[in-house]
PDB file of N, CA and C in Angstrom:
ATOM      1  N   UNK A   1     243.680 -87.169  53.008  1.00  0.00           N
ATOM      2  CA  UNK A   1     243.701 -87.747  54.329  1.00  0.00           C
ATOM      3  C   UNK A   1     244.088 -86.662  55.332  1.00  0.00           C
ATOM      4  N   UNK A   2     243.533 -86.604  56.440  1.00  0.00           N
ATOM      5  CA  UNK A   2     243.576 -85.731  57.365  1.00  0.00           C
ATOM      6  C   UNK A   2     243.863 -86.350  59.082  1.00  0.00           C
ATOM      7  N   UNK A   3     245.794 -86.526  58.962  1.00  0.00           N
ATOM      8  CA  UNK A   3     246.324 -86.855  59.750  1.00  0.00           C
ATOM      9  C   UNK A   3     246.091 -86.097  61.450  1.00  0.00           C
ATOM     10  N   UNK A   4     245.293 -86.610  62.327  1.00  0.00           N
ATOM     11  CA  UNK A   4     245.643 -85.791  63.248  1.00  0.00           C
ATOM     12  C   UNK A   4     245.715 -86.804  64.425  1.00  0.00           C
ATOM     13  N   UNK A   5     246.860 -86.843  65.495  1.00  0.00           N
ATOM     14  CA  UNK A   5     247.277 -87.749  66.311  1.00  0.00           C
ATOM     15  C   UNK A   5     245.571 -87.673  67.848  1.00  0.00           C
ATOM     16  N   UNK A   6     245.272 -89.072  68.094  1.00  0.00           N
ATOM     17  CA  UNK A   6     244.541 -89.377  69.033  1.00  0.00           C
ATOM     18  C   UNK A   6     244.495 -89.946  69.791  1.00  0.00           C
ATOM     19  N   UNK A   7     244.060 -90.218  70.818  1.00  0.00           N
ATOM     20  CA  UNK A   7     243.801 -91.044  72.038  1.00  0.00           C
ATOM     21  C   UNK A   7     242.429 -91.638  72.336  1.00  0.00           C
ATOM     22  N   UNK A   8     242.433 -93.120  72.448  1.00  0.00           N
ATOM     23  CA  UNK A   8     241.020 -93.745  72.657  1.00  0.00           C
ATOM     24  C   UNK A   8     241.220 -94.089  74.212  1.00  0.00           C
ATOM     25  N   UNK A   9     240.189 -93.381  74.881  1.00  0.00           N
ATOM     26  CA  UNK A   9     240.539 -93.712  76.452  1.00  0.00           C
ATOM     27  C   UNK A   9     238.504 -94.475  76.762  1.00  0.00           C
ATOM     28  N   UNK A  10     239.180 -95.987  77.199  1.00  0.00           N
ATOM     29  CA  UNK A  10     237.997 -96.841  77.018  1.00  0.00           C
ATOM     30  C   UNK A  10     238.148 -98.165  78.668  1.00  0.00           C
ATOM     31  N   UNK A  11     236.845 -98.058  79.351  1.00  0.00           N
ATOM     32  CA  UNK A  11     237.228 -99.331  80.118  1.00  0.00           C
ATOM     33  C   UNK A  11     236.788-100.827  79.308  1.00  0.00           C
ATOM     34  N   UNK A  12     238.002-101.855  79.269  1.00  0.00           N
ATOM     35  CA  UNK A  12     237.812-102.957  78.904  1.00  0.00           C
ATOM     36  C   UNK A  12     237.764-103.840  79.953  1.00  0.00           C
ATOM     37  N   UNK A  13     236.963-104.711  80.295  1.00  0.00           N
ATOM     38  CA  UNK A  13     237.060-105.761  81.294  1.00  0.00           C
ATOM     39  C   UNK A  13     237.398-105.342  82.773  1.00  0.00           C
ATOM     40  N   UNK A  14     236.863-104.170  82.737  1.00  0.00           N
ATOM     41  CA  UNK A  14     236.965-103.422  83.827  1.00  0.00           C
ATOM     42  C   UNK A  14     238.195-102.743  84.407  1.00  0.00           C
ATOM     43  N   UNK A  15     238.974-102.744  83.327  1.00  0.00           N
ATOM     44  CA  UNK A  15     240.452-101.771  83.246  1.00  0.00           C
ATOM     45  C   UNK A  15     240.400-100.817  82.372  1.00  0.00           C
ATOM     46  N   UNK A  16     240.479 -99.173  82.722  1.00  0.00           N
ATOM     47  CA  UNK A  16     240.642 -98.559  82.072  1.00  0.00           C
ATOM     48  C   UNK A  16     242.170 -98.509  80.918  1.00  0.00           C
ATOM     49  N   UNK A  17     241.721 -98.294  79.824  1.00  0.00           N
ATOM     50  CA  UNK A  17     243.034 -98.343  78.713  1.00  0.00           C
ATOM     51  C   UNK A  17     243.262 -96.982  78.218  1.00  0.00           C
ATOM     52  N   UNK A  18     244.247 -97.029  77.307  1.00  0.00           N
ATOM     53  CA  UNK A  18     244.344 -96.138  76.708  1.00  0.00           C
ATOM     54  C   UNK A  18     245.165 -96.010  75.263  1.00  0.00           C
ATOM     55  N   UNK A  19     244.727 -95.966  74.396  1.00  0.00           N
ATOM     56  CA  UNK A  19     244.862 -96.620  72.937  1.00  0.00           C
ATOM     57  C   UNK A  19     245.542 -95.202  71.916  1.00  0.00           C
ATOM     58  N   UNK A  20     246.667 -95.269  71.193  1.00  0.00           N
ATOM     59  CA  UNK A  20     247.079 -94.291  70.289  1.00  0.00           C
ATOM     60  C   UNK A  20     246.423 -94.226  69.337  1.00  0.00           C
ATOM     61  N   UNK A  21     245.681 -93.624  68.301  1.00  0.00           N
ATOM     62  CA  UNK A  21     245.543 -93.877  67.091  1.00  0.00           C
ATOM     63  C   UNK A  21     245.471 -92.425  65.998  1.00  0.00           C
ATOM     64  N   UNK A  22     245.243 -92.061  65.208  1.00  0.00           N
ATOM     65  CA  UNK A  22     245.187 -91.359  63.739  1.00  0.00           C
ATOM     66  C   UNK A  22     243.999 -90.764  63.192  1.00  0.00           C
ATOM     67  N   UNK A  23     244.108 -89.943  62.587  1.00  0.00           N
ATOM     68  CA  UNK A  23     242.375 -90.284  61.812  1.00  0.00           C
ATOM     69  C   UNK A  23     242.938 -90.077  60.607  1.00  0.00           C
ATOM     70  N   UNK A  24     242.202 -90.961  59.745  1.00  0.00           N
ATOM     71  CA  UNK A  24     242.225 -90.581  58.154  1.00  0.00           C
ATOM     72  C   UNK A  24     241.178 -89.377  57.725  1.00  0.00           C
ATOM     73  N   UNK A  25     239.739 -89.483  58.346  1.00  0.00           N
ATOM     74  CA  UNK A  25     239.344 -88.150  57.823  1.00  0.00           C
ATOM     75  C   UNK A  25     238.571 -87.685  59.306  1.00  0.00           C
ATOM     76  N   UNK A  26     237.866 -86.705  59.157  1.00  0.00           N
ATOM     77  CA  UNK A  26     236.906 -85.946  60.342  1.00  0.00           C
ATOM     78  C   UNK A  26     236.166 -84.974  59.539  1.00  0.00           C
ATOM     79  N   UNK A  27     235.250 -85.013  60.351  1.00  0.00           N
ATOM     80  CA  UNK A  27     234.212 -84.062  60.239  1.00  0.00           C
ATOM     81  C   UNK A  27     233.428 -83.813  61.419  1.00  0.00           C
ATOM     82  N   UNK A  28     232.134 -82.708  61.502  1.00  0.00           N
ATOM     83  CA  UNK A  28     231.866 -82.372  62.677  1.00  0.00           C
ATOM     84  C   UNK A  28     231.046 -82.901  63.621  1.00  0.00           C
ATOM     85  N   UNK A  29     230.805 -84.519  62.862  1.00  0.00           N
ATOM     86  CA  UNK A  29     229.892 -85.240  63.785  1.00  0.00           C
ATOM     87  C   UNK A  29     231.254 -86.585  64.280  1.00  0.00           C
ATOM     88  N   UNK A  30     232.093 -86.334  63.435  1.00  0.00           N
ATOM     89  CA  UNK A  30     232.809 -87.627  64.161  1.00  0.00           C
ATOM     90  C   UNK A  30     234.715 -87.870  63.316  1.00  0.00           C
ATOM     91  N   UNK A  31     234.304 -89.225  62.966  1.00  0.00           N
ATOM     92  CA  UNK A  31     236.054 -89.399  62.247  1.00  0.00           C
ATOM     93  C   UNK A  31     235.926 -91.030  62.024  1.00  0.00           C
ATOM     94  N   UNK A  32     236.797 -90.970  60.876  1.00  0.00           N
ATOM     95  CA  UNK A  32     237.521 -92.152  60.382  1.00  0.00           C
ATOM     96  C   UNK A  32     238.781 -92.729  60.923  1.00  0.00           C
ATOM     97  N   UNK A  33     239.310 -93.629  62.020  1.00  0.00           N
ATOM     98  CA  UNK A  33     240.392 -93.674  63.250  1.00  0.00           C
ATOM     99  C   UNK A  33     240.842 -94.785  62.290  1.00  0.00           C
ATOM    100  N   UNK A  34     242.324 -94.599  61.930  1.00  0.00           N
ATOM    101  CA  UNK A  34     243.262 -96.147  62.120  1.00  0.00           C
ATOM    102  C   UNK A  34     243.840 -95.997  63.332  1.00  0.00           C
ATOM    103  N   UNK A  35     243.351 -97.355  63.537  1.00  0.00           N
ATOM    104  CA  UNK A  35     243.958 -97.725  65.379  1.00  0.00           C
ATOM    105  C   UNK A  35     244.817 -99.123  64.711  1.00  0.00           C
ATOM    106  N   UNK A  36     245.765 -99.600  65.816  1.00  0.00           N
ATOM    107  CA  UNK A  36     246.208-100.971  65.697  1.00  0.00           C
ATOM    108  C   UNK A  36     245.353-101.914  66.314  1.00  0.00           C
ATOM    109  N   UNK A  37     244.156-101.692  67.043  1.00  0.00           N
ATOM    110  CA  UNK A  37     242.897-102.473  67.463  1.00  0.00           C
ATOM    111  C   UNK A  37     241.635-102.150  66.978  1.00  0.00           C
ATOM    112  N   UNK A  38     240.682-103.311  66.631  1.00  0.00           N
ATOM    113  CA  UNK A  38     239.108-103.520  66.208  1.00  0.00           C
ATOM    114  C   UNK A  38     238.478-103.797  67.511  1.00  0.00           C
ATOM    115  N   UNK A  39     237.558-103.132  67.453  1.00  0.00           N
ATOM    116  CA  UNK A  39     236.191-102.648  68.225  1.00  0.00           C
ATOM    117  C   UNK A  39     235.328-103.050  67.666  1.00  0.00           C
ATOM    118  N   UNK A  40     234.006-104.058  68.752  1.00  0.00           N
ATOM    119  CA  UNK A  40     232.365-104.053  67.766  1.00  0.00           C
ATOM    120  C   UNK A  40     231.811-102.755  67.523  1.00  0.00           C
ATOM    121  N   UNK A  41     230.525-102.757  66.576  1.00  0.00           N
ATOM    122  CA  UNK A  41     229.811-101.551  66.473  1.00  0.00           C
ATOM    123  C   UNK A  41     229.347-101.639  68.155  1.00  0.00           C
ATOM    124  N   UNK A  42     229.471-100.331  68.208  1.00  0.00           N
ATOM    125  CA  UNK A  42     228.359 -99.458  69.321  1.00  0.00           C
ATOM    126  C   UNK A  42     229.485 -99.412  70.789  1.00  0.00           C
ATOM    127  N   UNK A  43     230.836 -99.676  70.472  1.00  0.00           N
ATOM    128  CA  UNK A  43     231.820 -99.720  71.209  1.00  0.00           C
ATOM    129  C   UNK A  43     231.935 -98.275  71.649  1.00  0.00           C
ATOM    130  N   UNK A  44     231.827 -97.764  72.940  1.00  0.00           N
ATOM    131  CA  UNK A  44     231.993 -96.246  73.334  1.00  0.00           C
ATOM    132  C   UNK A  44     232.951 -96.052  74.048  1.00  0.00           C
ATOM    133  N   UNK A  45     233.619 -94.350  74.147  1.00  0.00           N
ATOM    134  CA  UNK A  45     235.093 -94.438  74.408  1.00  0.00           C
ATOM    135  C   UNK A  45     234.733 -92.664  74.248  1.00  0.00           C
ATOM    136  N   UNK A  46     235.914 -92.260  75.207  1.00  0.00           N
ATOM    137  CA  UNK A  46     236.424 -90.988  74.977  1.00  0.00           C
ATOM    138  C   UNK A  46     237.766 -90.404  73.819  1.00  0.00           C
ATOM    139  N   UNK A  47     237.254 -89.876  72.648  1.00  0.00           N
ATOM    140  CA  UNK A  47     238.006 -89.674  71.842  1.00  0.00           C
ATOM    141  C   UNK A  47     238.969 -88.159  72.603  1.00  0.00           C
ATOM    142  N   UNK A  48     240.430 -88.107  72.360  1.00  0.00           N
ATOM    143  CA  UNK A  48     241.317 -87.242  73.468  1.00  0.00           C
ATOM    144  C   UNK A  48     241.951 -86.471  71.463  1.00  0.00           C
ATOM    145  N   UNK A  49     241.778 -85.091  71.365  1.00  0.00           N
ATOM    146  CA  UNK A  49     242.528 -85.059  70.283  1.00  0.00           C
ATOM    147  C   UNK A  49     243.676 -84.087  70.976  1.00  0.00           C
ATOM    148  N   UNK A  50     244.896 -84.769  70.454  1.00  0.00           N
ATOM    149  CA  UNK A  50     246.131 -84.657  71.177  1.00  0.00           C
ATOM    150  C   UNK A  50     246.233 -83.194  70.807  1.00  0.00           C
ATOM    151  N   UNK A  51     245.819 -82.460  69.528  1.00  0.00           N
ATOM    152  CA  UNK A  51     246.449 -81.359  69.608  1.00  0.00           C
ATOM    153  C   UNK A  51     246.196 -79.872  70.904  1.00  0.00           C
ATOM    154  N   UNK A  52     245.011 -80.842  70.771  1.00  0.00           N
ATOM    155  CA  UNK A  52     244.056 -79.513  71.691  1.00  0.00           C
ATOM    156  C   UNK A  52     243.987 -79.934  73.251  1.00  0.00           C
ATOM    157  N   UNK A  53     244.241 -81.429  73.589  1.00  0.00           N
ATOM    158  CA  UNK A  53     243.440 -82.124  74.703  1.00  0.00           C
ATOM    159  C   UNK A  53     242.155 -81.563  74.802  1.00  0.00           C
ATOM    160  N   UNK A  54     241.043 -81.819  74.112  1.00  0.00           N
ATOM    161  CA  UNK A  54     239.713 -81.714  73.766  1.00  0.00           C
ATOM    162  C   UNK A  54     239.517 -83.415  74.089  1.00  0.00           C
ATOM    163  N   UNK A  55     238.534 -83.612  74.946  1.00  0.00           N
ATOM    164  CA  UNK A  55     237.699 -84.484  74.702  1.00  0.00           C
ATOM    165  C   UNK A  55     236.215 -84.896  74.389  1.00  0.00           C
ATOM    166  N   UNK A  56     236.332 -85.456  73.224  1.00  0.00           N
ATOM    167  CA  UNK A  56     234.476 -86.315  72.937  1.00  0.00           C
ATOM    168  C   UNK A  56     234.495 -87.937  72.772  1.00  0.00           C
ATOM    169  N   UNK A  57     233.195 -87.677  73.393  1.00  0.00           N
ATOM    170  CA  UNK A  57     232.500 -88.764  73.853  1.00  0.00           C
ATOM    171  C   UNK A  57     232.360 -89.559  72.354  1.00  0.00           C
ATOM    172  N   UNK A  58     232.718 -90.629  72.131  1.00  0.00           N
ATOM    173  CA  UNK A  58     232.236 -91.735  70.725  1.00  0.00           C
ATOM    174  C   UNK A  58     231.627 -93.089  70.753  1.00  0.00           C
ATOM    175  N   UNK A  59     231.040 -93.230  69.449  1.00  0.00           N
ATOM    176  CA  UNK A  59     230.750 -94.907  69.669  1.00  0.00           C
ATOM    177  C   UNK A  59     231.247 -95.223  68.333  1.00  0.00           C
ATOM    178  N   UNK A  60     231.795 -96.695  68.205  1.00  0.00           N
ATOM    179  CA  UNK A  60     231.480 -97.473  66.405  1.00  0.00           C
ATOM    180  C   UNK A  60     230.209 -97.248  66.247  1.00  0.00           C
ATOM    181  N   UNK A  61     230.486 -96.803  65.113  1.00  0.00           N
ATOM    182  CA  UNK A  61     229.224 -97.021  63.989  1.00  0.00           C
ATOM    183  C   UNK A  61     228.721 -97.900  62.725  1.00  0.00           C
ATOM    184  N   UNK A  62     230.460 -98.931  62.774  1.00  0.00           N
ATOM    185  CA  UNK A  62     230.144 -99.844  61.380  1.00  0.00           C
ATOM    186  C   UNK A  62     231.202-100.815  62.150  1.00  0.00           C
ATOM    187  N   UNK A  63     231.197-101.757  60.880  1.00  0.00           N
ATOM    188  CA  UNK A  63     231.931-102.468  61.248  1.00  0.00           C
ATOM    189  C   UNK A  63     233.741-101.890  60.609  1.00  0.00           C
ATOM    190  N   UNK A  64     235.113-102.054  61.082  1.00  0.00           N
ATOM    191  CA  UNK A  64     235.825-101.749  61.106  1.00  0.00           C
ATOM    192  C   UNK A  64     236.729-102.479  59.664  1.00  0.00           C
ATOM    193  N   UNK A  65     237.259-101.525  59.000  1.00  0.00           N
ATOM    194  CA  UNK A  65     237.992-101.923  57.781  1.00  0.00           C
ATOM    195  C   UNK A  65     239.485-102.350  58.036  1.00  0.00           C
ATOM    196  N   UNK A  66     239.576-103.942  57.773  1.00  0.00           N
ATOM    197  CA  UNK A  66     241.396-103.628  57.920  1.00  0.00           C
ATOM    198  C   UNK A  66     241.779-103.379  56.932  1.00  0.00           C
ATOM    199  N   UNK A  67     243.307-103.031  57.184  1.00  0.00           N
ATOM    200  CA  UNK A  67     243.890-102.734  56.308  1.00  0.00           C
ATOM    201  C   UNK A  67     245.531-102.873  56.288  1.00  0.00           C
ATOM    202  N   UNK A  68     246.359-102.940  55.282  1.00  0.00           N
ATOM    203  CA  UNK A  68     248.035-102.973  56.035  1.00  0.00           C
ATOM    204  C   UNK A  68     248.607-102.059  57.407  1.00  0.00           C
ATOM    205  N   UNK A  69     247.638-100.960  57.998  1.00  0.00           N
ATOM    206  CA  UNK A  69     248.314 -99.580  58.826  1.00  0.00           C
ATOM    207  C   UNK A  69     247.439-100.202  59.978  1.00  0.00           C
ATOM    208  N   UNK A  70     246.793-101.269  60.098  1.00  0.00           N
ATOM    209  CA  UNK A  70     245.415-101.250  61.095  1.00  0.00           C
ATOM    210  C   UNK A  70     244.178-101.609  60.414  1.00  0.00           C
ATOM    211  N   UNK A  71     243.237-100.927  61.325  1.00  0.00           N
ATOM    212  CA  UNK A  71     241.601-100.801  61.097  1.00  0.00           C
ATOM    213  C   UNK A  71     240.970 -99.199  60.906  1.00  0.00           C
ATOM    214  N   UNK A  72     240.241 -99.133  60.014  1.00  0.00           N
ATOM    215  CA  UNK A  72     239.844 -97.790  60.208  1.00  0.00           C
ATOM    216  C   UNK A  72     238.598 -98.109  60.851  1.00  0.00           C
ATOM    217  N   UNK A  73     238.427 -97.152  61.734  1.00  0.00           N
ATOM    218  CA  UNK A  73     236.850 -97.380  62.466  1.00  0.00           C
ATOM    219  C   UNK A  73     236.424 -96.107  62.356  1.00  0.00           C
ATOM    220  N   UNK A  74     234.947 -96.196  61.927  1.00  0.00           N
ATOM    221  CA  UNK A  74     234.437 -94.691  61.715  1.00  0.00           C
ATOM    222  C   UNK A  74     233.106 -94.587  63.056  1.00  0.00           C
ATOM    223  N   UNK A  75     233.572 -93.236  63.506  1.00  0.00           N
ATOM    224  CA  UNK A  75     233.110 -93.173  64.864  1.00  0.00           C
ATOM    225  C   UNK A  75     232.149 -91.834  64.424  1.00  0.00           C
ATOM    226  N   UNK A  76     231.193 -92.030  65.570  1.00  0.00           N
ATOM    227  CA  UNK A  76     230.472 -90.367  65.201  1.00  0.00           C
ATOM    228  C   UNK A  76     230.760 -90.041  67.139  1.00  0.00           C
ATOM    229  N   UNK A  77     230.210 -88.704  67.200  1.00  0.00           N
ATOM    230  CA  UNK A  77     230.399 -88.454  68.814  1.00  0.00           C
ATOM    231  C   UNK A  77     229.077 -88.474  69.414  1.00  0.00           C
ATOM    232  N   UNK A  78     229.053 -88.078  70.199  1.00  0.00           N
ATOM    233  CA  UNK A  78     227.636 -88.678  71.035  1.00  0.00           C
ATOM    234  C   UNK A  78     227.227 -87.112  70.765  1.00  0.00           C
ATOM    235  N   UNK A  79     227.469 -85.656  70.352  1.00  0.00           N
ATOM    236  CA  UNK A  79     226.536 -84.909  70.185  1.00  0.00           C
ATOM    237  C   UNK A  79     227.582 -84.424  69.083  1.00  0.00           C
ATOM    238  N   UNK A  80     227.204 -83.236  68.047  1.00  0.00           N
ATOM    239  CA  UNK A  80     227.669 -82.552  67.443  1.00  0.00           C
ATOM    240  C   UNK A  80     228.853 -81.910  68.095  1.00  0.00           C
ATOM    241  N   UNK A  81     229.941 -81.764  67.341  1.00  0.00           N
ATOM    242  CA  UNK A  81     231.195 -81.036  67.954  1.00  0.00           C
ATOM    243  C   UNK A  81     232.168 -80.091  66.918  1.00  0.00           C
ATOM    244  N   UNK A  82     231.253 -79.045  66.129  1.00  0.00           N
ATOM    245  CA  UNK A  82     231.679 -78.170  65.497  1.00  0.00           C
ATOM    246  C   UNK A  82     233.467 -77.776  65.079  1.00  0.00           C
ATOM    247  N   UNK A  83     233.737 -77.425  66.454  1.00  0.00           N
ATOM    248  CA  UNK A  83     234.879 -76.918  67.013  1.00  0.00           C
ATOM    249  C   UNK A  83     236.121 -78.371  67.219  1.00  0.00           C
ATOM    250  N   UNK A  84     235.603 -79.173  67.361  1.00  0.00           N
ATOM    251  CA  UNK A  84     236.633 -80.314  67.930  1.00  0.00           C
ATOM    252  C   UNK A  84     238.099 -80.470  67.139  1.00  0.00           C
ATOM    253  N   UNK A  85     238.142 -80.218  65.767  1.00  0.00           N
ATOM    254  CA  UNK A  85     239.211 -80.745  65.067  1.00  0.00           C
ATOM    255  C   UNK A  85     239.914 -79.086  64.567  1.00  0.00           C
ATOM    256  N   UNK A  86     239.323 -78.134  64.989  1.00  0.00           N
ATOM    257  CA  UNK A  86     239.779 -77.224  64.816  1.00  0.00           C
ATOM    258  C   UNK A  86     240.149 -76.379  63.145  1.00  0.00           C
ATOM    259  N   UNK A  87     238.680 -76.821  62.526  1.00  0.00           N
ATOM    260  CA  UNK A  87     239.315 -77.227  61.027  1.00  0.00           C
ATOM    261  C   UNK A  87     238.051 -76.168  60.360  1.00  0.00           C
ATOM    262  N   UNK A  88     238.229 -75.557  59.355  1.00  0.00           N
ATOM    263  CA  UNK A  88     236.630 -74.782  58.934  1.00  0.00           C
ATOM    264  C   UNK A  88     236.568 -75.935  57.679  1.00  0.00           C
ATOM    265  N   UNK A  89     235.240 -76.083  57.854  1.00  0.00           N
ATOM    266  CA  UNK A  89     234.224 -76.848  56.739  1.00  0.00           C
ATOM    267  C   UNK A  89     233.383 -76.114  55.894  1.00  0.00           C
ATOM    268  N   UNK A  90     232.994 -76.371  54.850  1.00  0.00           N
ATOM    269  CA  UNK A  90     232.553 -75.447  54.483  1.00  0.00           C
ATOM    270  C   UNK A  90     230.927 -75.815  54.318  1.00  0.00           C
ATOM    271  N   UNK A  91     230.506 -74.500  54.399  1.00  0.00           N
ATOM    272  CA  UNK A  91     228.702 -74.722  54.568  1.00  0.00           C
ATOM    273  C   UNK A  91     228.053 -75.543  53.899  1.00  0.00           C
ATOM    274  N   UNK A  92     226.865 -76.426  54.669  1.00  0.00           N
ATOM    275  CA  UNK A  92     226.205 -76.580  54.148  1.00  0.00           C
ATOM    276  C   UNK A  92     225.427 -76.182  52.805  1.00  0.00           C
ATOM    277  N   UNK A  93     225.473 -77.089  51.728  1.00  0.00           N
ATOM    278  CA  UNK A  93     224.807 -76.460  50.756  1.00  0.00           C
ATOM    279  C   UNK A  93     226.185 -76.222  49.762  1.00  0.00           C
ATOM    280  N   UNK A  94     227.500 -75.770  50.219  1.00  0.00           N
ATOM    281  CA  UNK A  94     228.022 -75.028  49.559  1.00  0.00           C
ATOM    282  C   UNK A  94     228.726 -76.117  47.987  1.00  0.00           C
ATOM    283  N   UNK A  95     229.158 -75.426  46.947  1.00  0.00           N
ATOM    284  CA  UNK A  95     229.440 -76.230  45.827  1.00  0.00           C
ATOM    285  C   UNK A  95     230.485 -75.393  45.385  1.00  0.00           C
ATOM    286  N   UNK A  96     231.401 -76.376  44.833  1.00  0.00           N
ATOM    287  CA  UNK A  96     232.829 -75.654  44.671  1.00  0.00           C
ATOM    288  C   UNK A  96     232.284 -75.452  43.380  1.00  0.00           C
ATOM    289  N   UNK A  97     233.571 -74.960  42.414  1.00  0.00           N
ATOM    290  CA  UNK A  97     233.906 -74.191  40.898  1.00  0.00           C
ATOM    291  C   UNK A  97     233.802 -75.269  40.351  1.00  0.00           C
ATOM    292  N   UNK A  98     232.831 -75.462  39.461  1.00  0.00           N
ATOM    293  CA  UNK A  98     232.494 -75.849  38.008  1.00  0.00           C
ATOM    294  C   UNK A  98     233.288 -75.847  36.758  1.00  0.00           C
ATOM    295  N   UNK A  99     233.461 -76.994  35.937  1.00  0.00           N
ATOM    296  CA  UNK A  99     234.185 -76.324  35.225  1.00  0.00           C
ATOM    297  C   UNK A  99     233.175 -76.546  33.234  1.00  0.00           C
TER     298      UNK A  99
END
């Protein structure tokens, strides 16, 4: 699991909010968020990652898992964001040690 603290900044009902949440995992198109709130699919929002104040643009992409900590909602971003989590991935293609 790949703890990194976030911010969901979203207008609801015509009030802008602003929501704490987590990610359990990331990668470079998006993330897995426990929030203490569920979102429909296609719900869009500015993801804020606290370490960097980096912001991307997101939507739901499924429907949201509860669970005892929350919901995990798995979000992708509205374009590729390599750099966002500040994390190296490893290449395409690549395959770890065999045993």
């Amino acid at each position: 699991m790949i703890r990194i603290r976030v911010t969901l900044e979203m207008t609801l009902a015509g009030k802008r909010i602003t929501l704490p949440a987590v990610t359990a995992s990331v990668n470079d198109h998006g993330a897995m968020l426990l929030c203490t709130r569920n979102f429909p699919v296609d719900t869009r929002f500015d993801l804020i990652n606290e370490r960097t104040a980096q912001k991307q643009s997101c939507r739901v992409t499924r429907a949201a898992l509860e669970n005892p900590q929350g919901y995990l909602i798995p979000v992708e971003f509205a374009a590729p964001a390599p750099g966002f989590w500040h994390i190296s991935f490893p290449p395409p293609g690549w395959k770890g040690l065999e045993n």
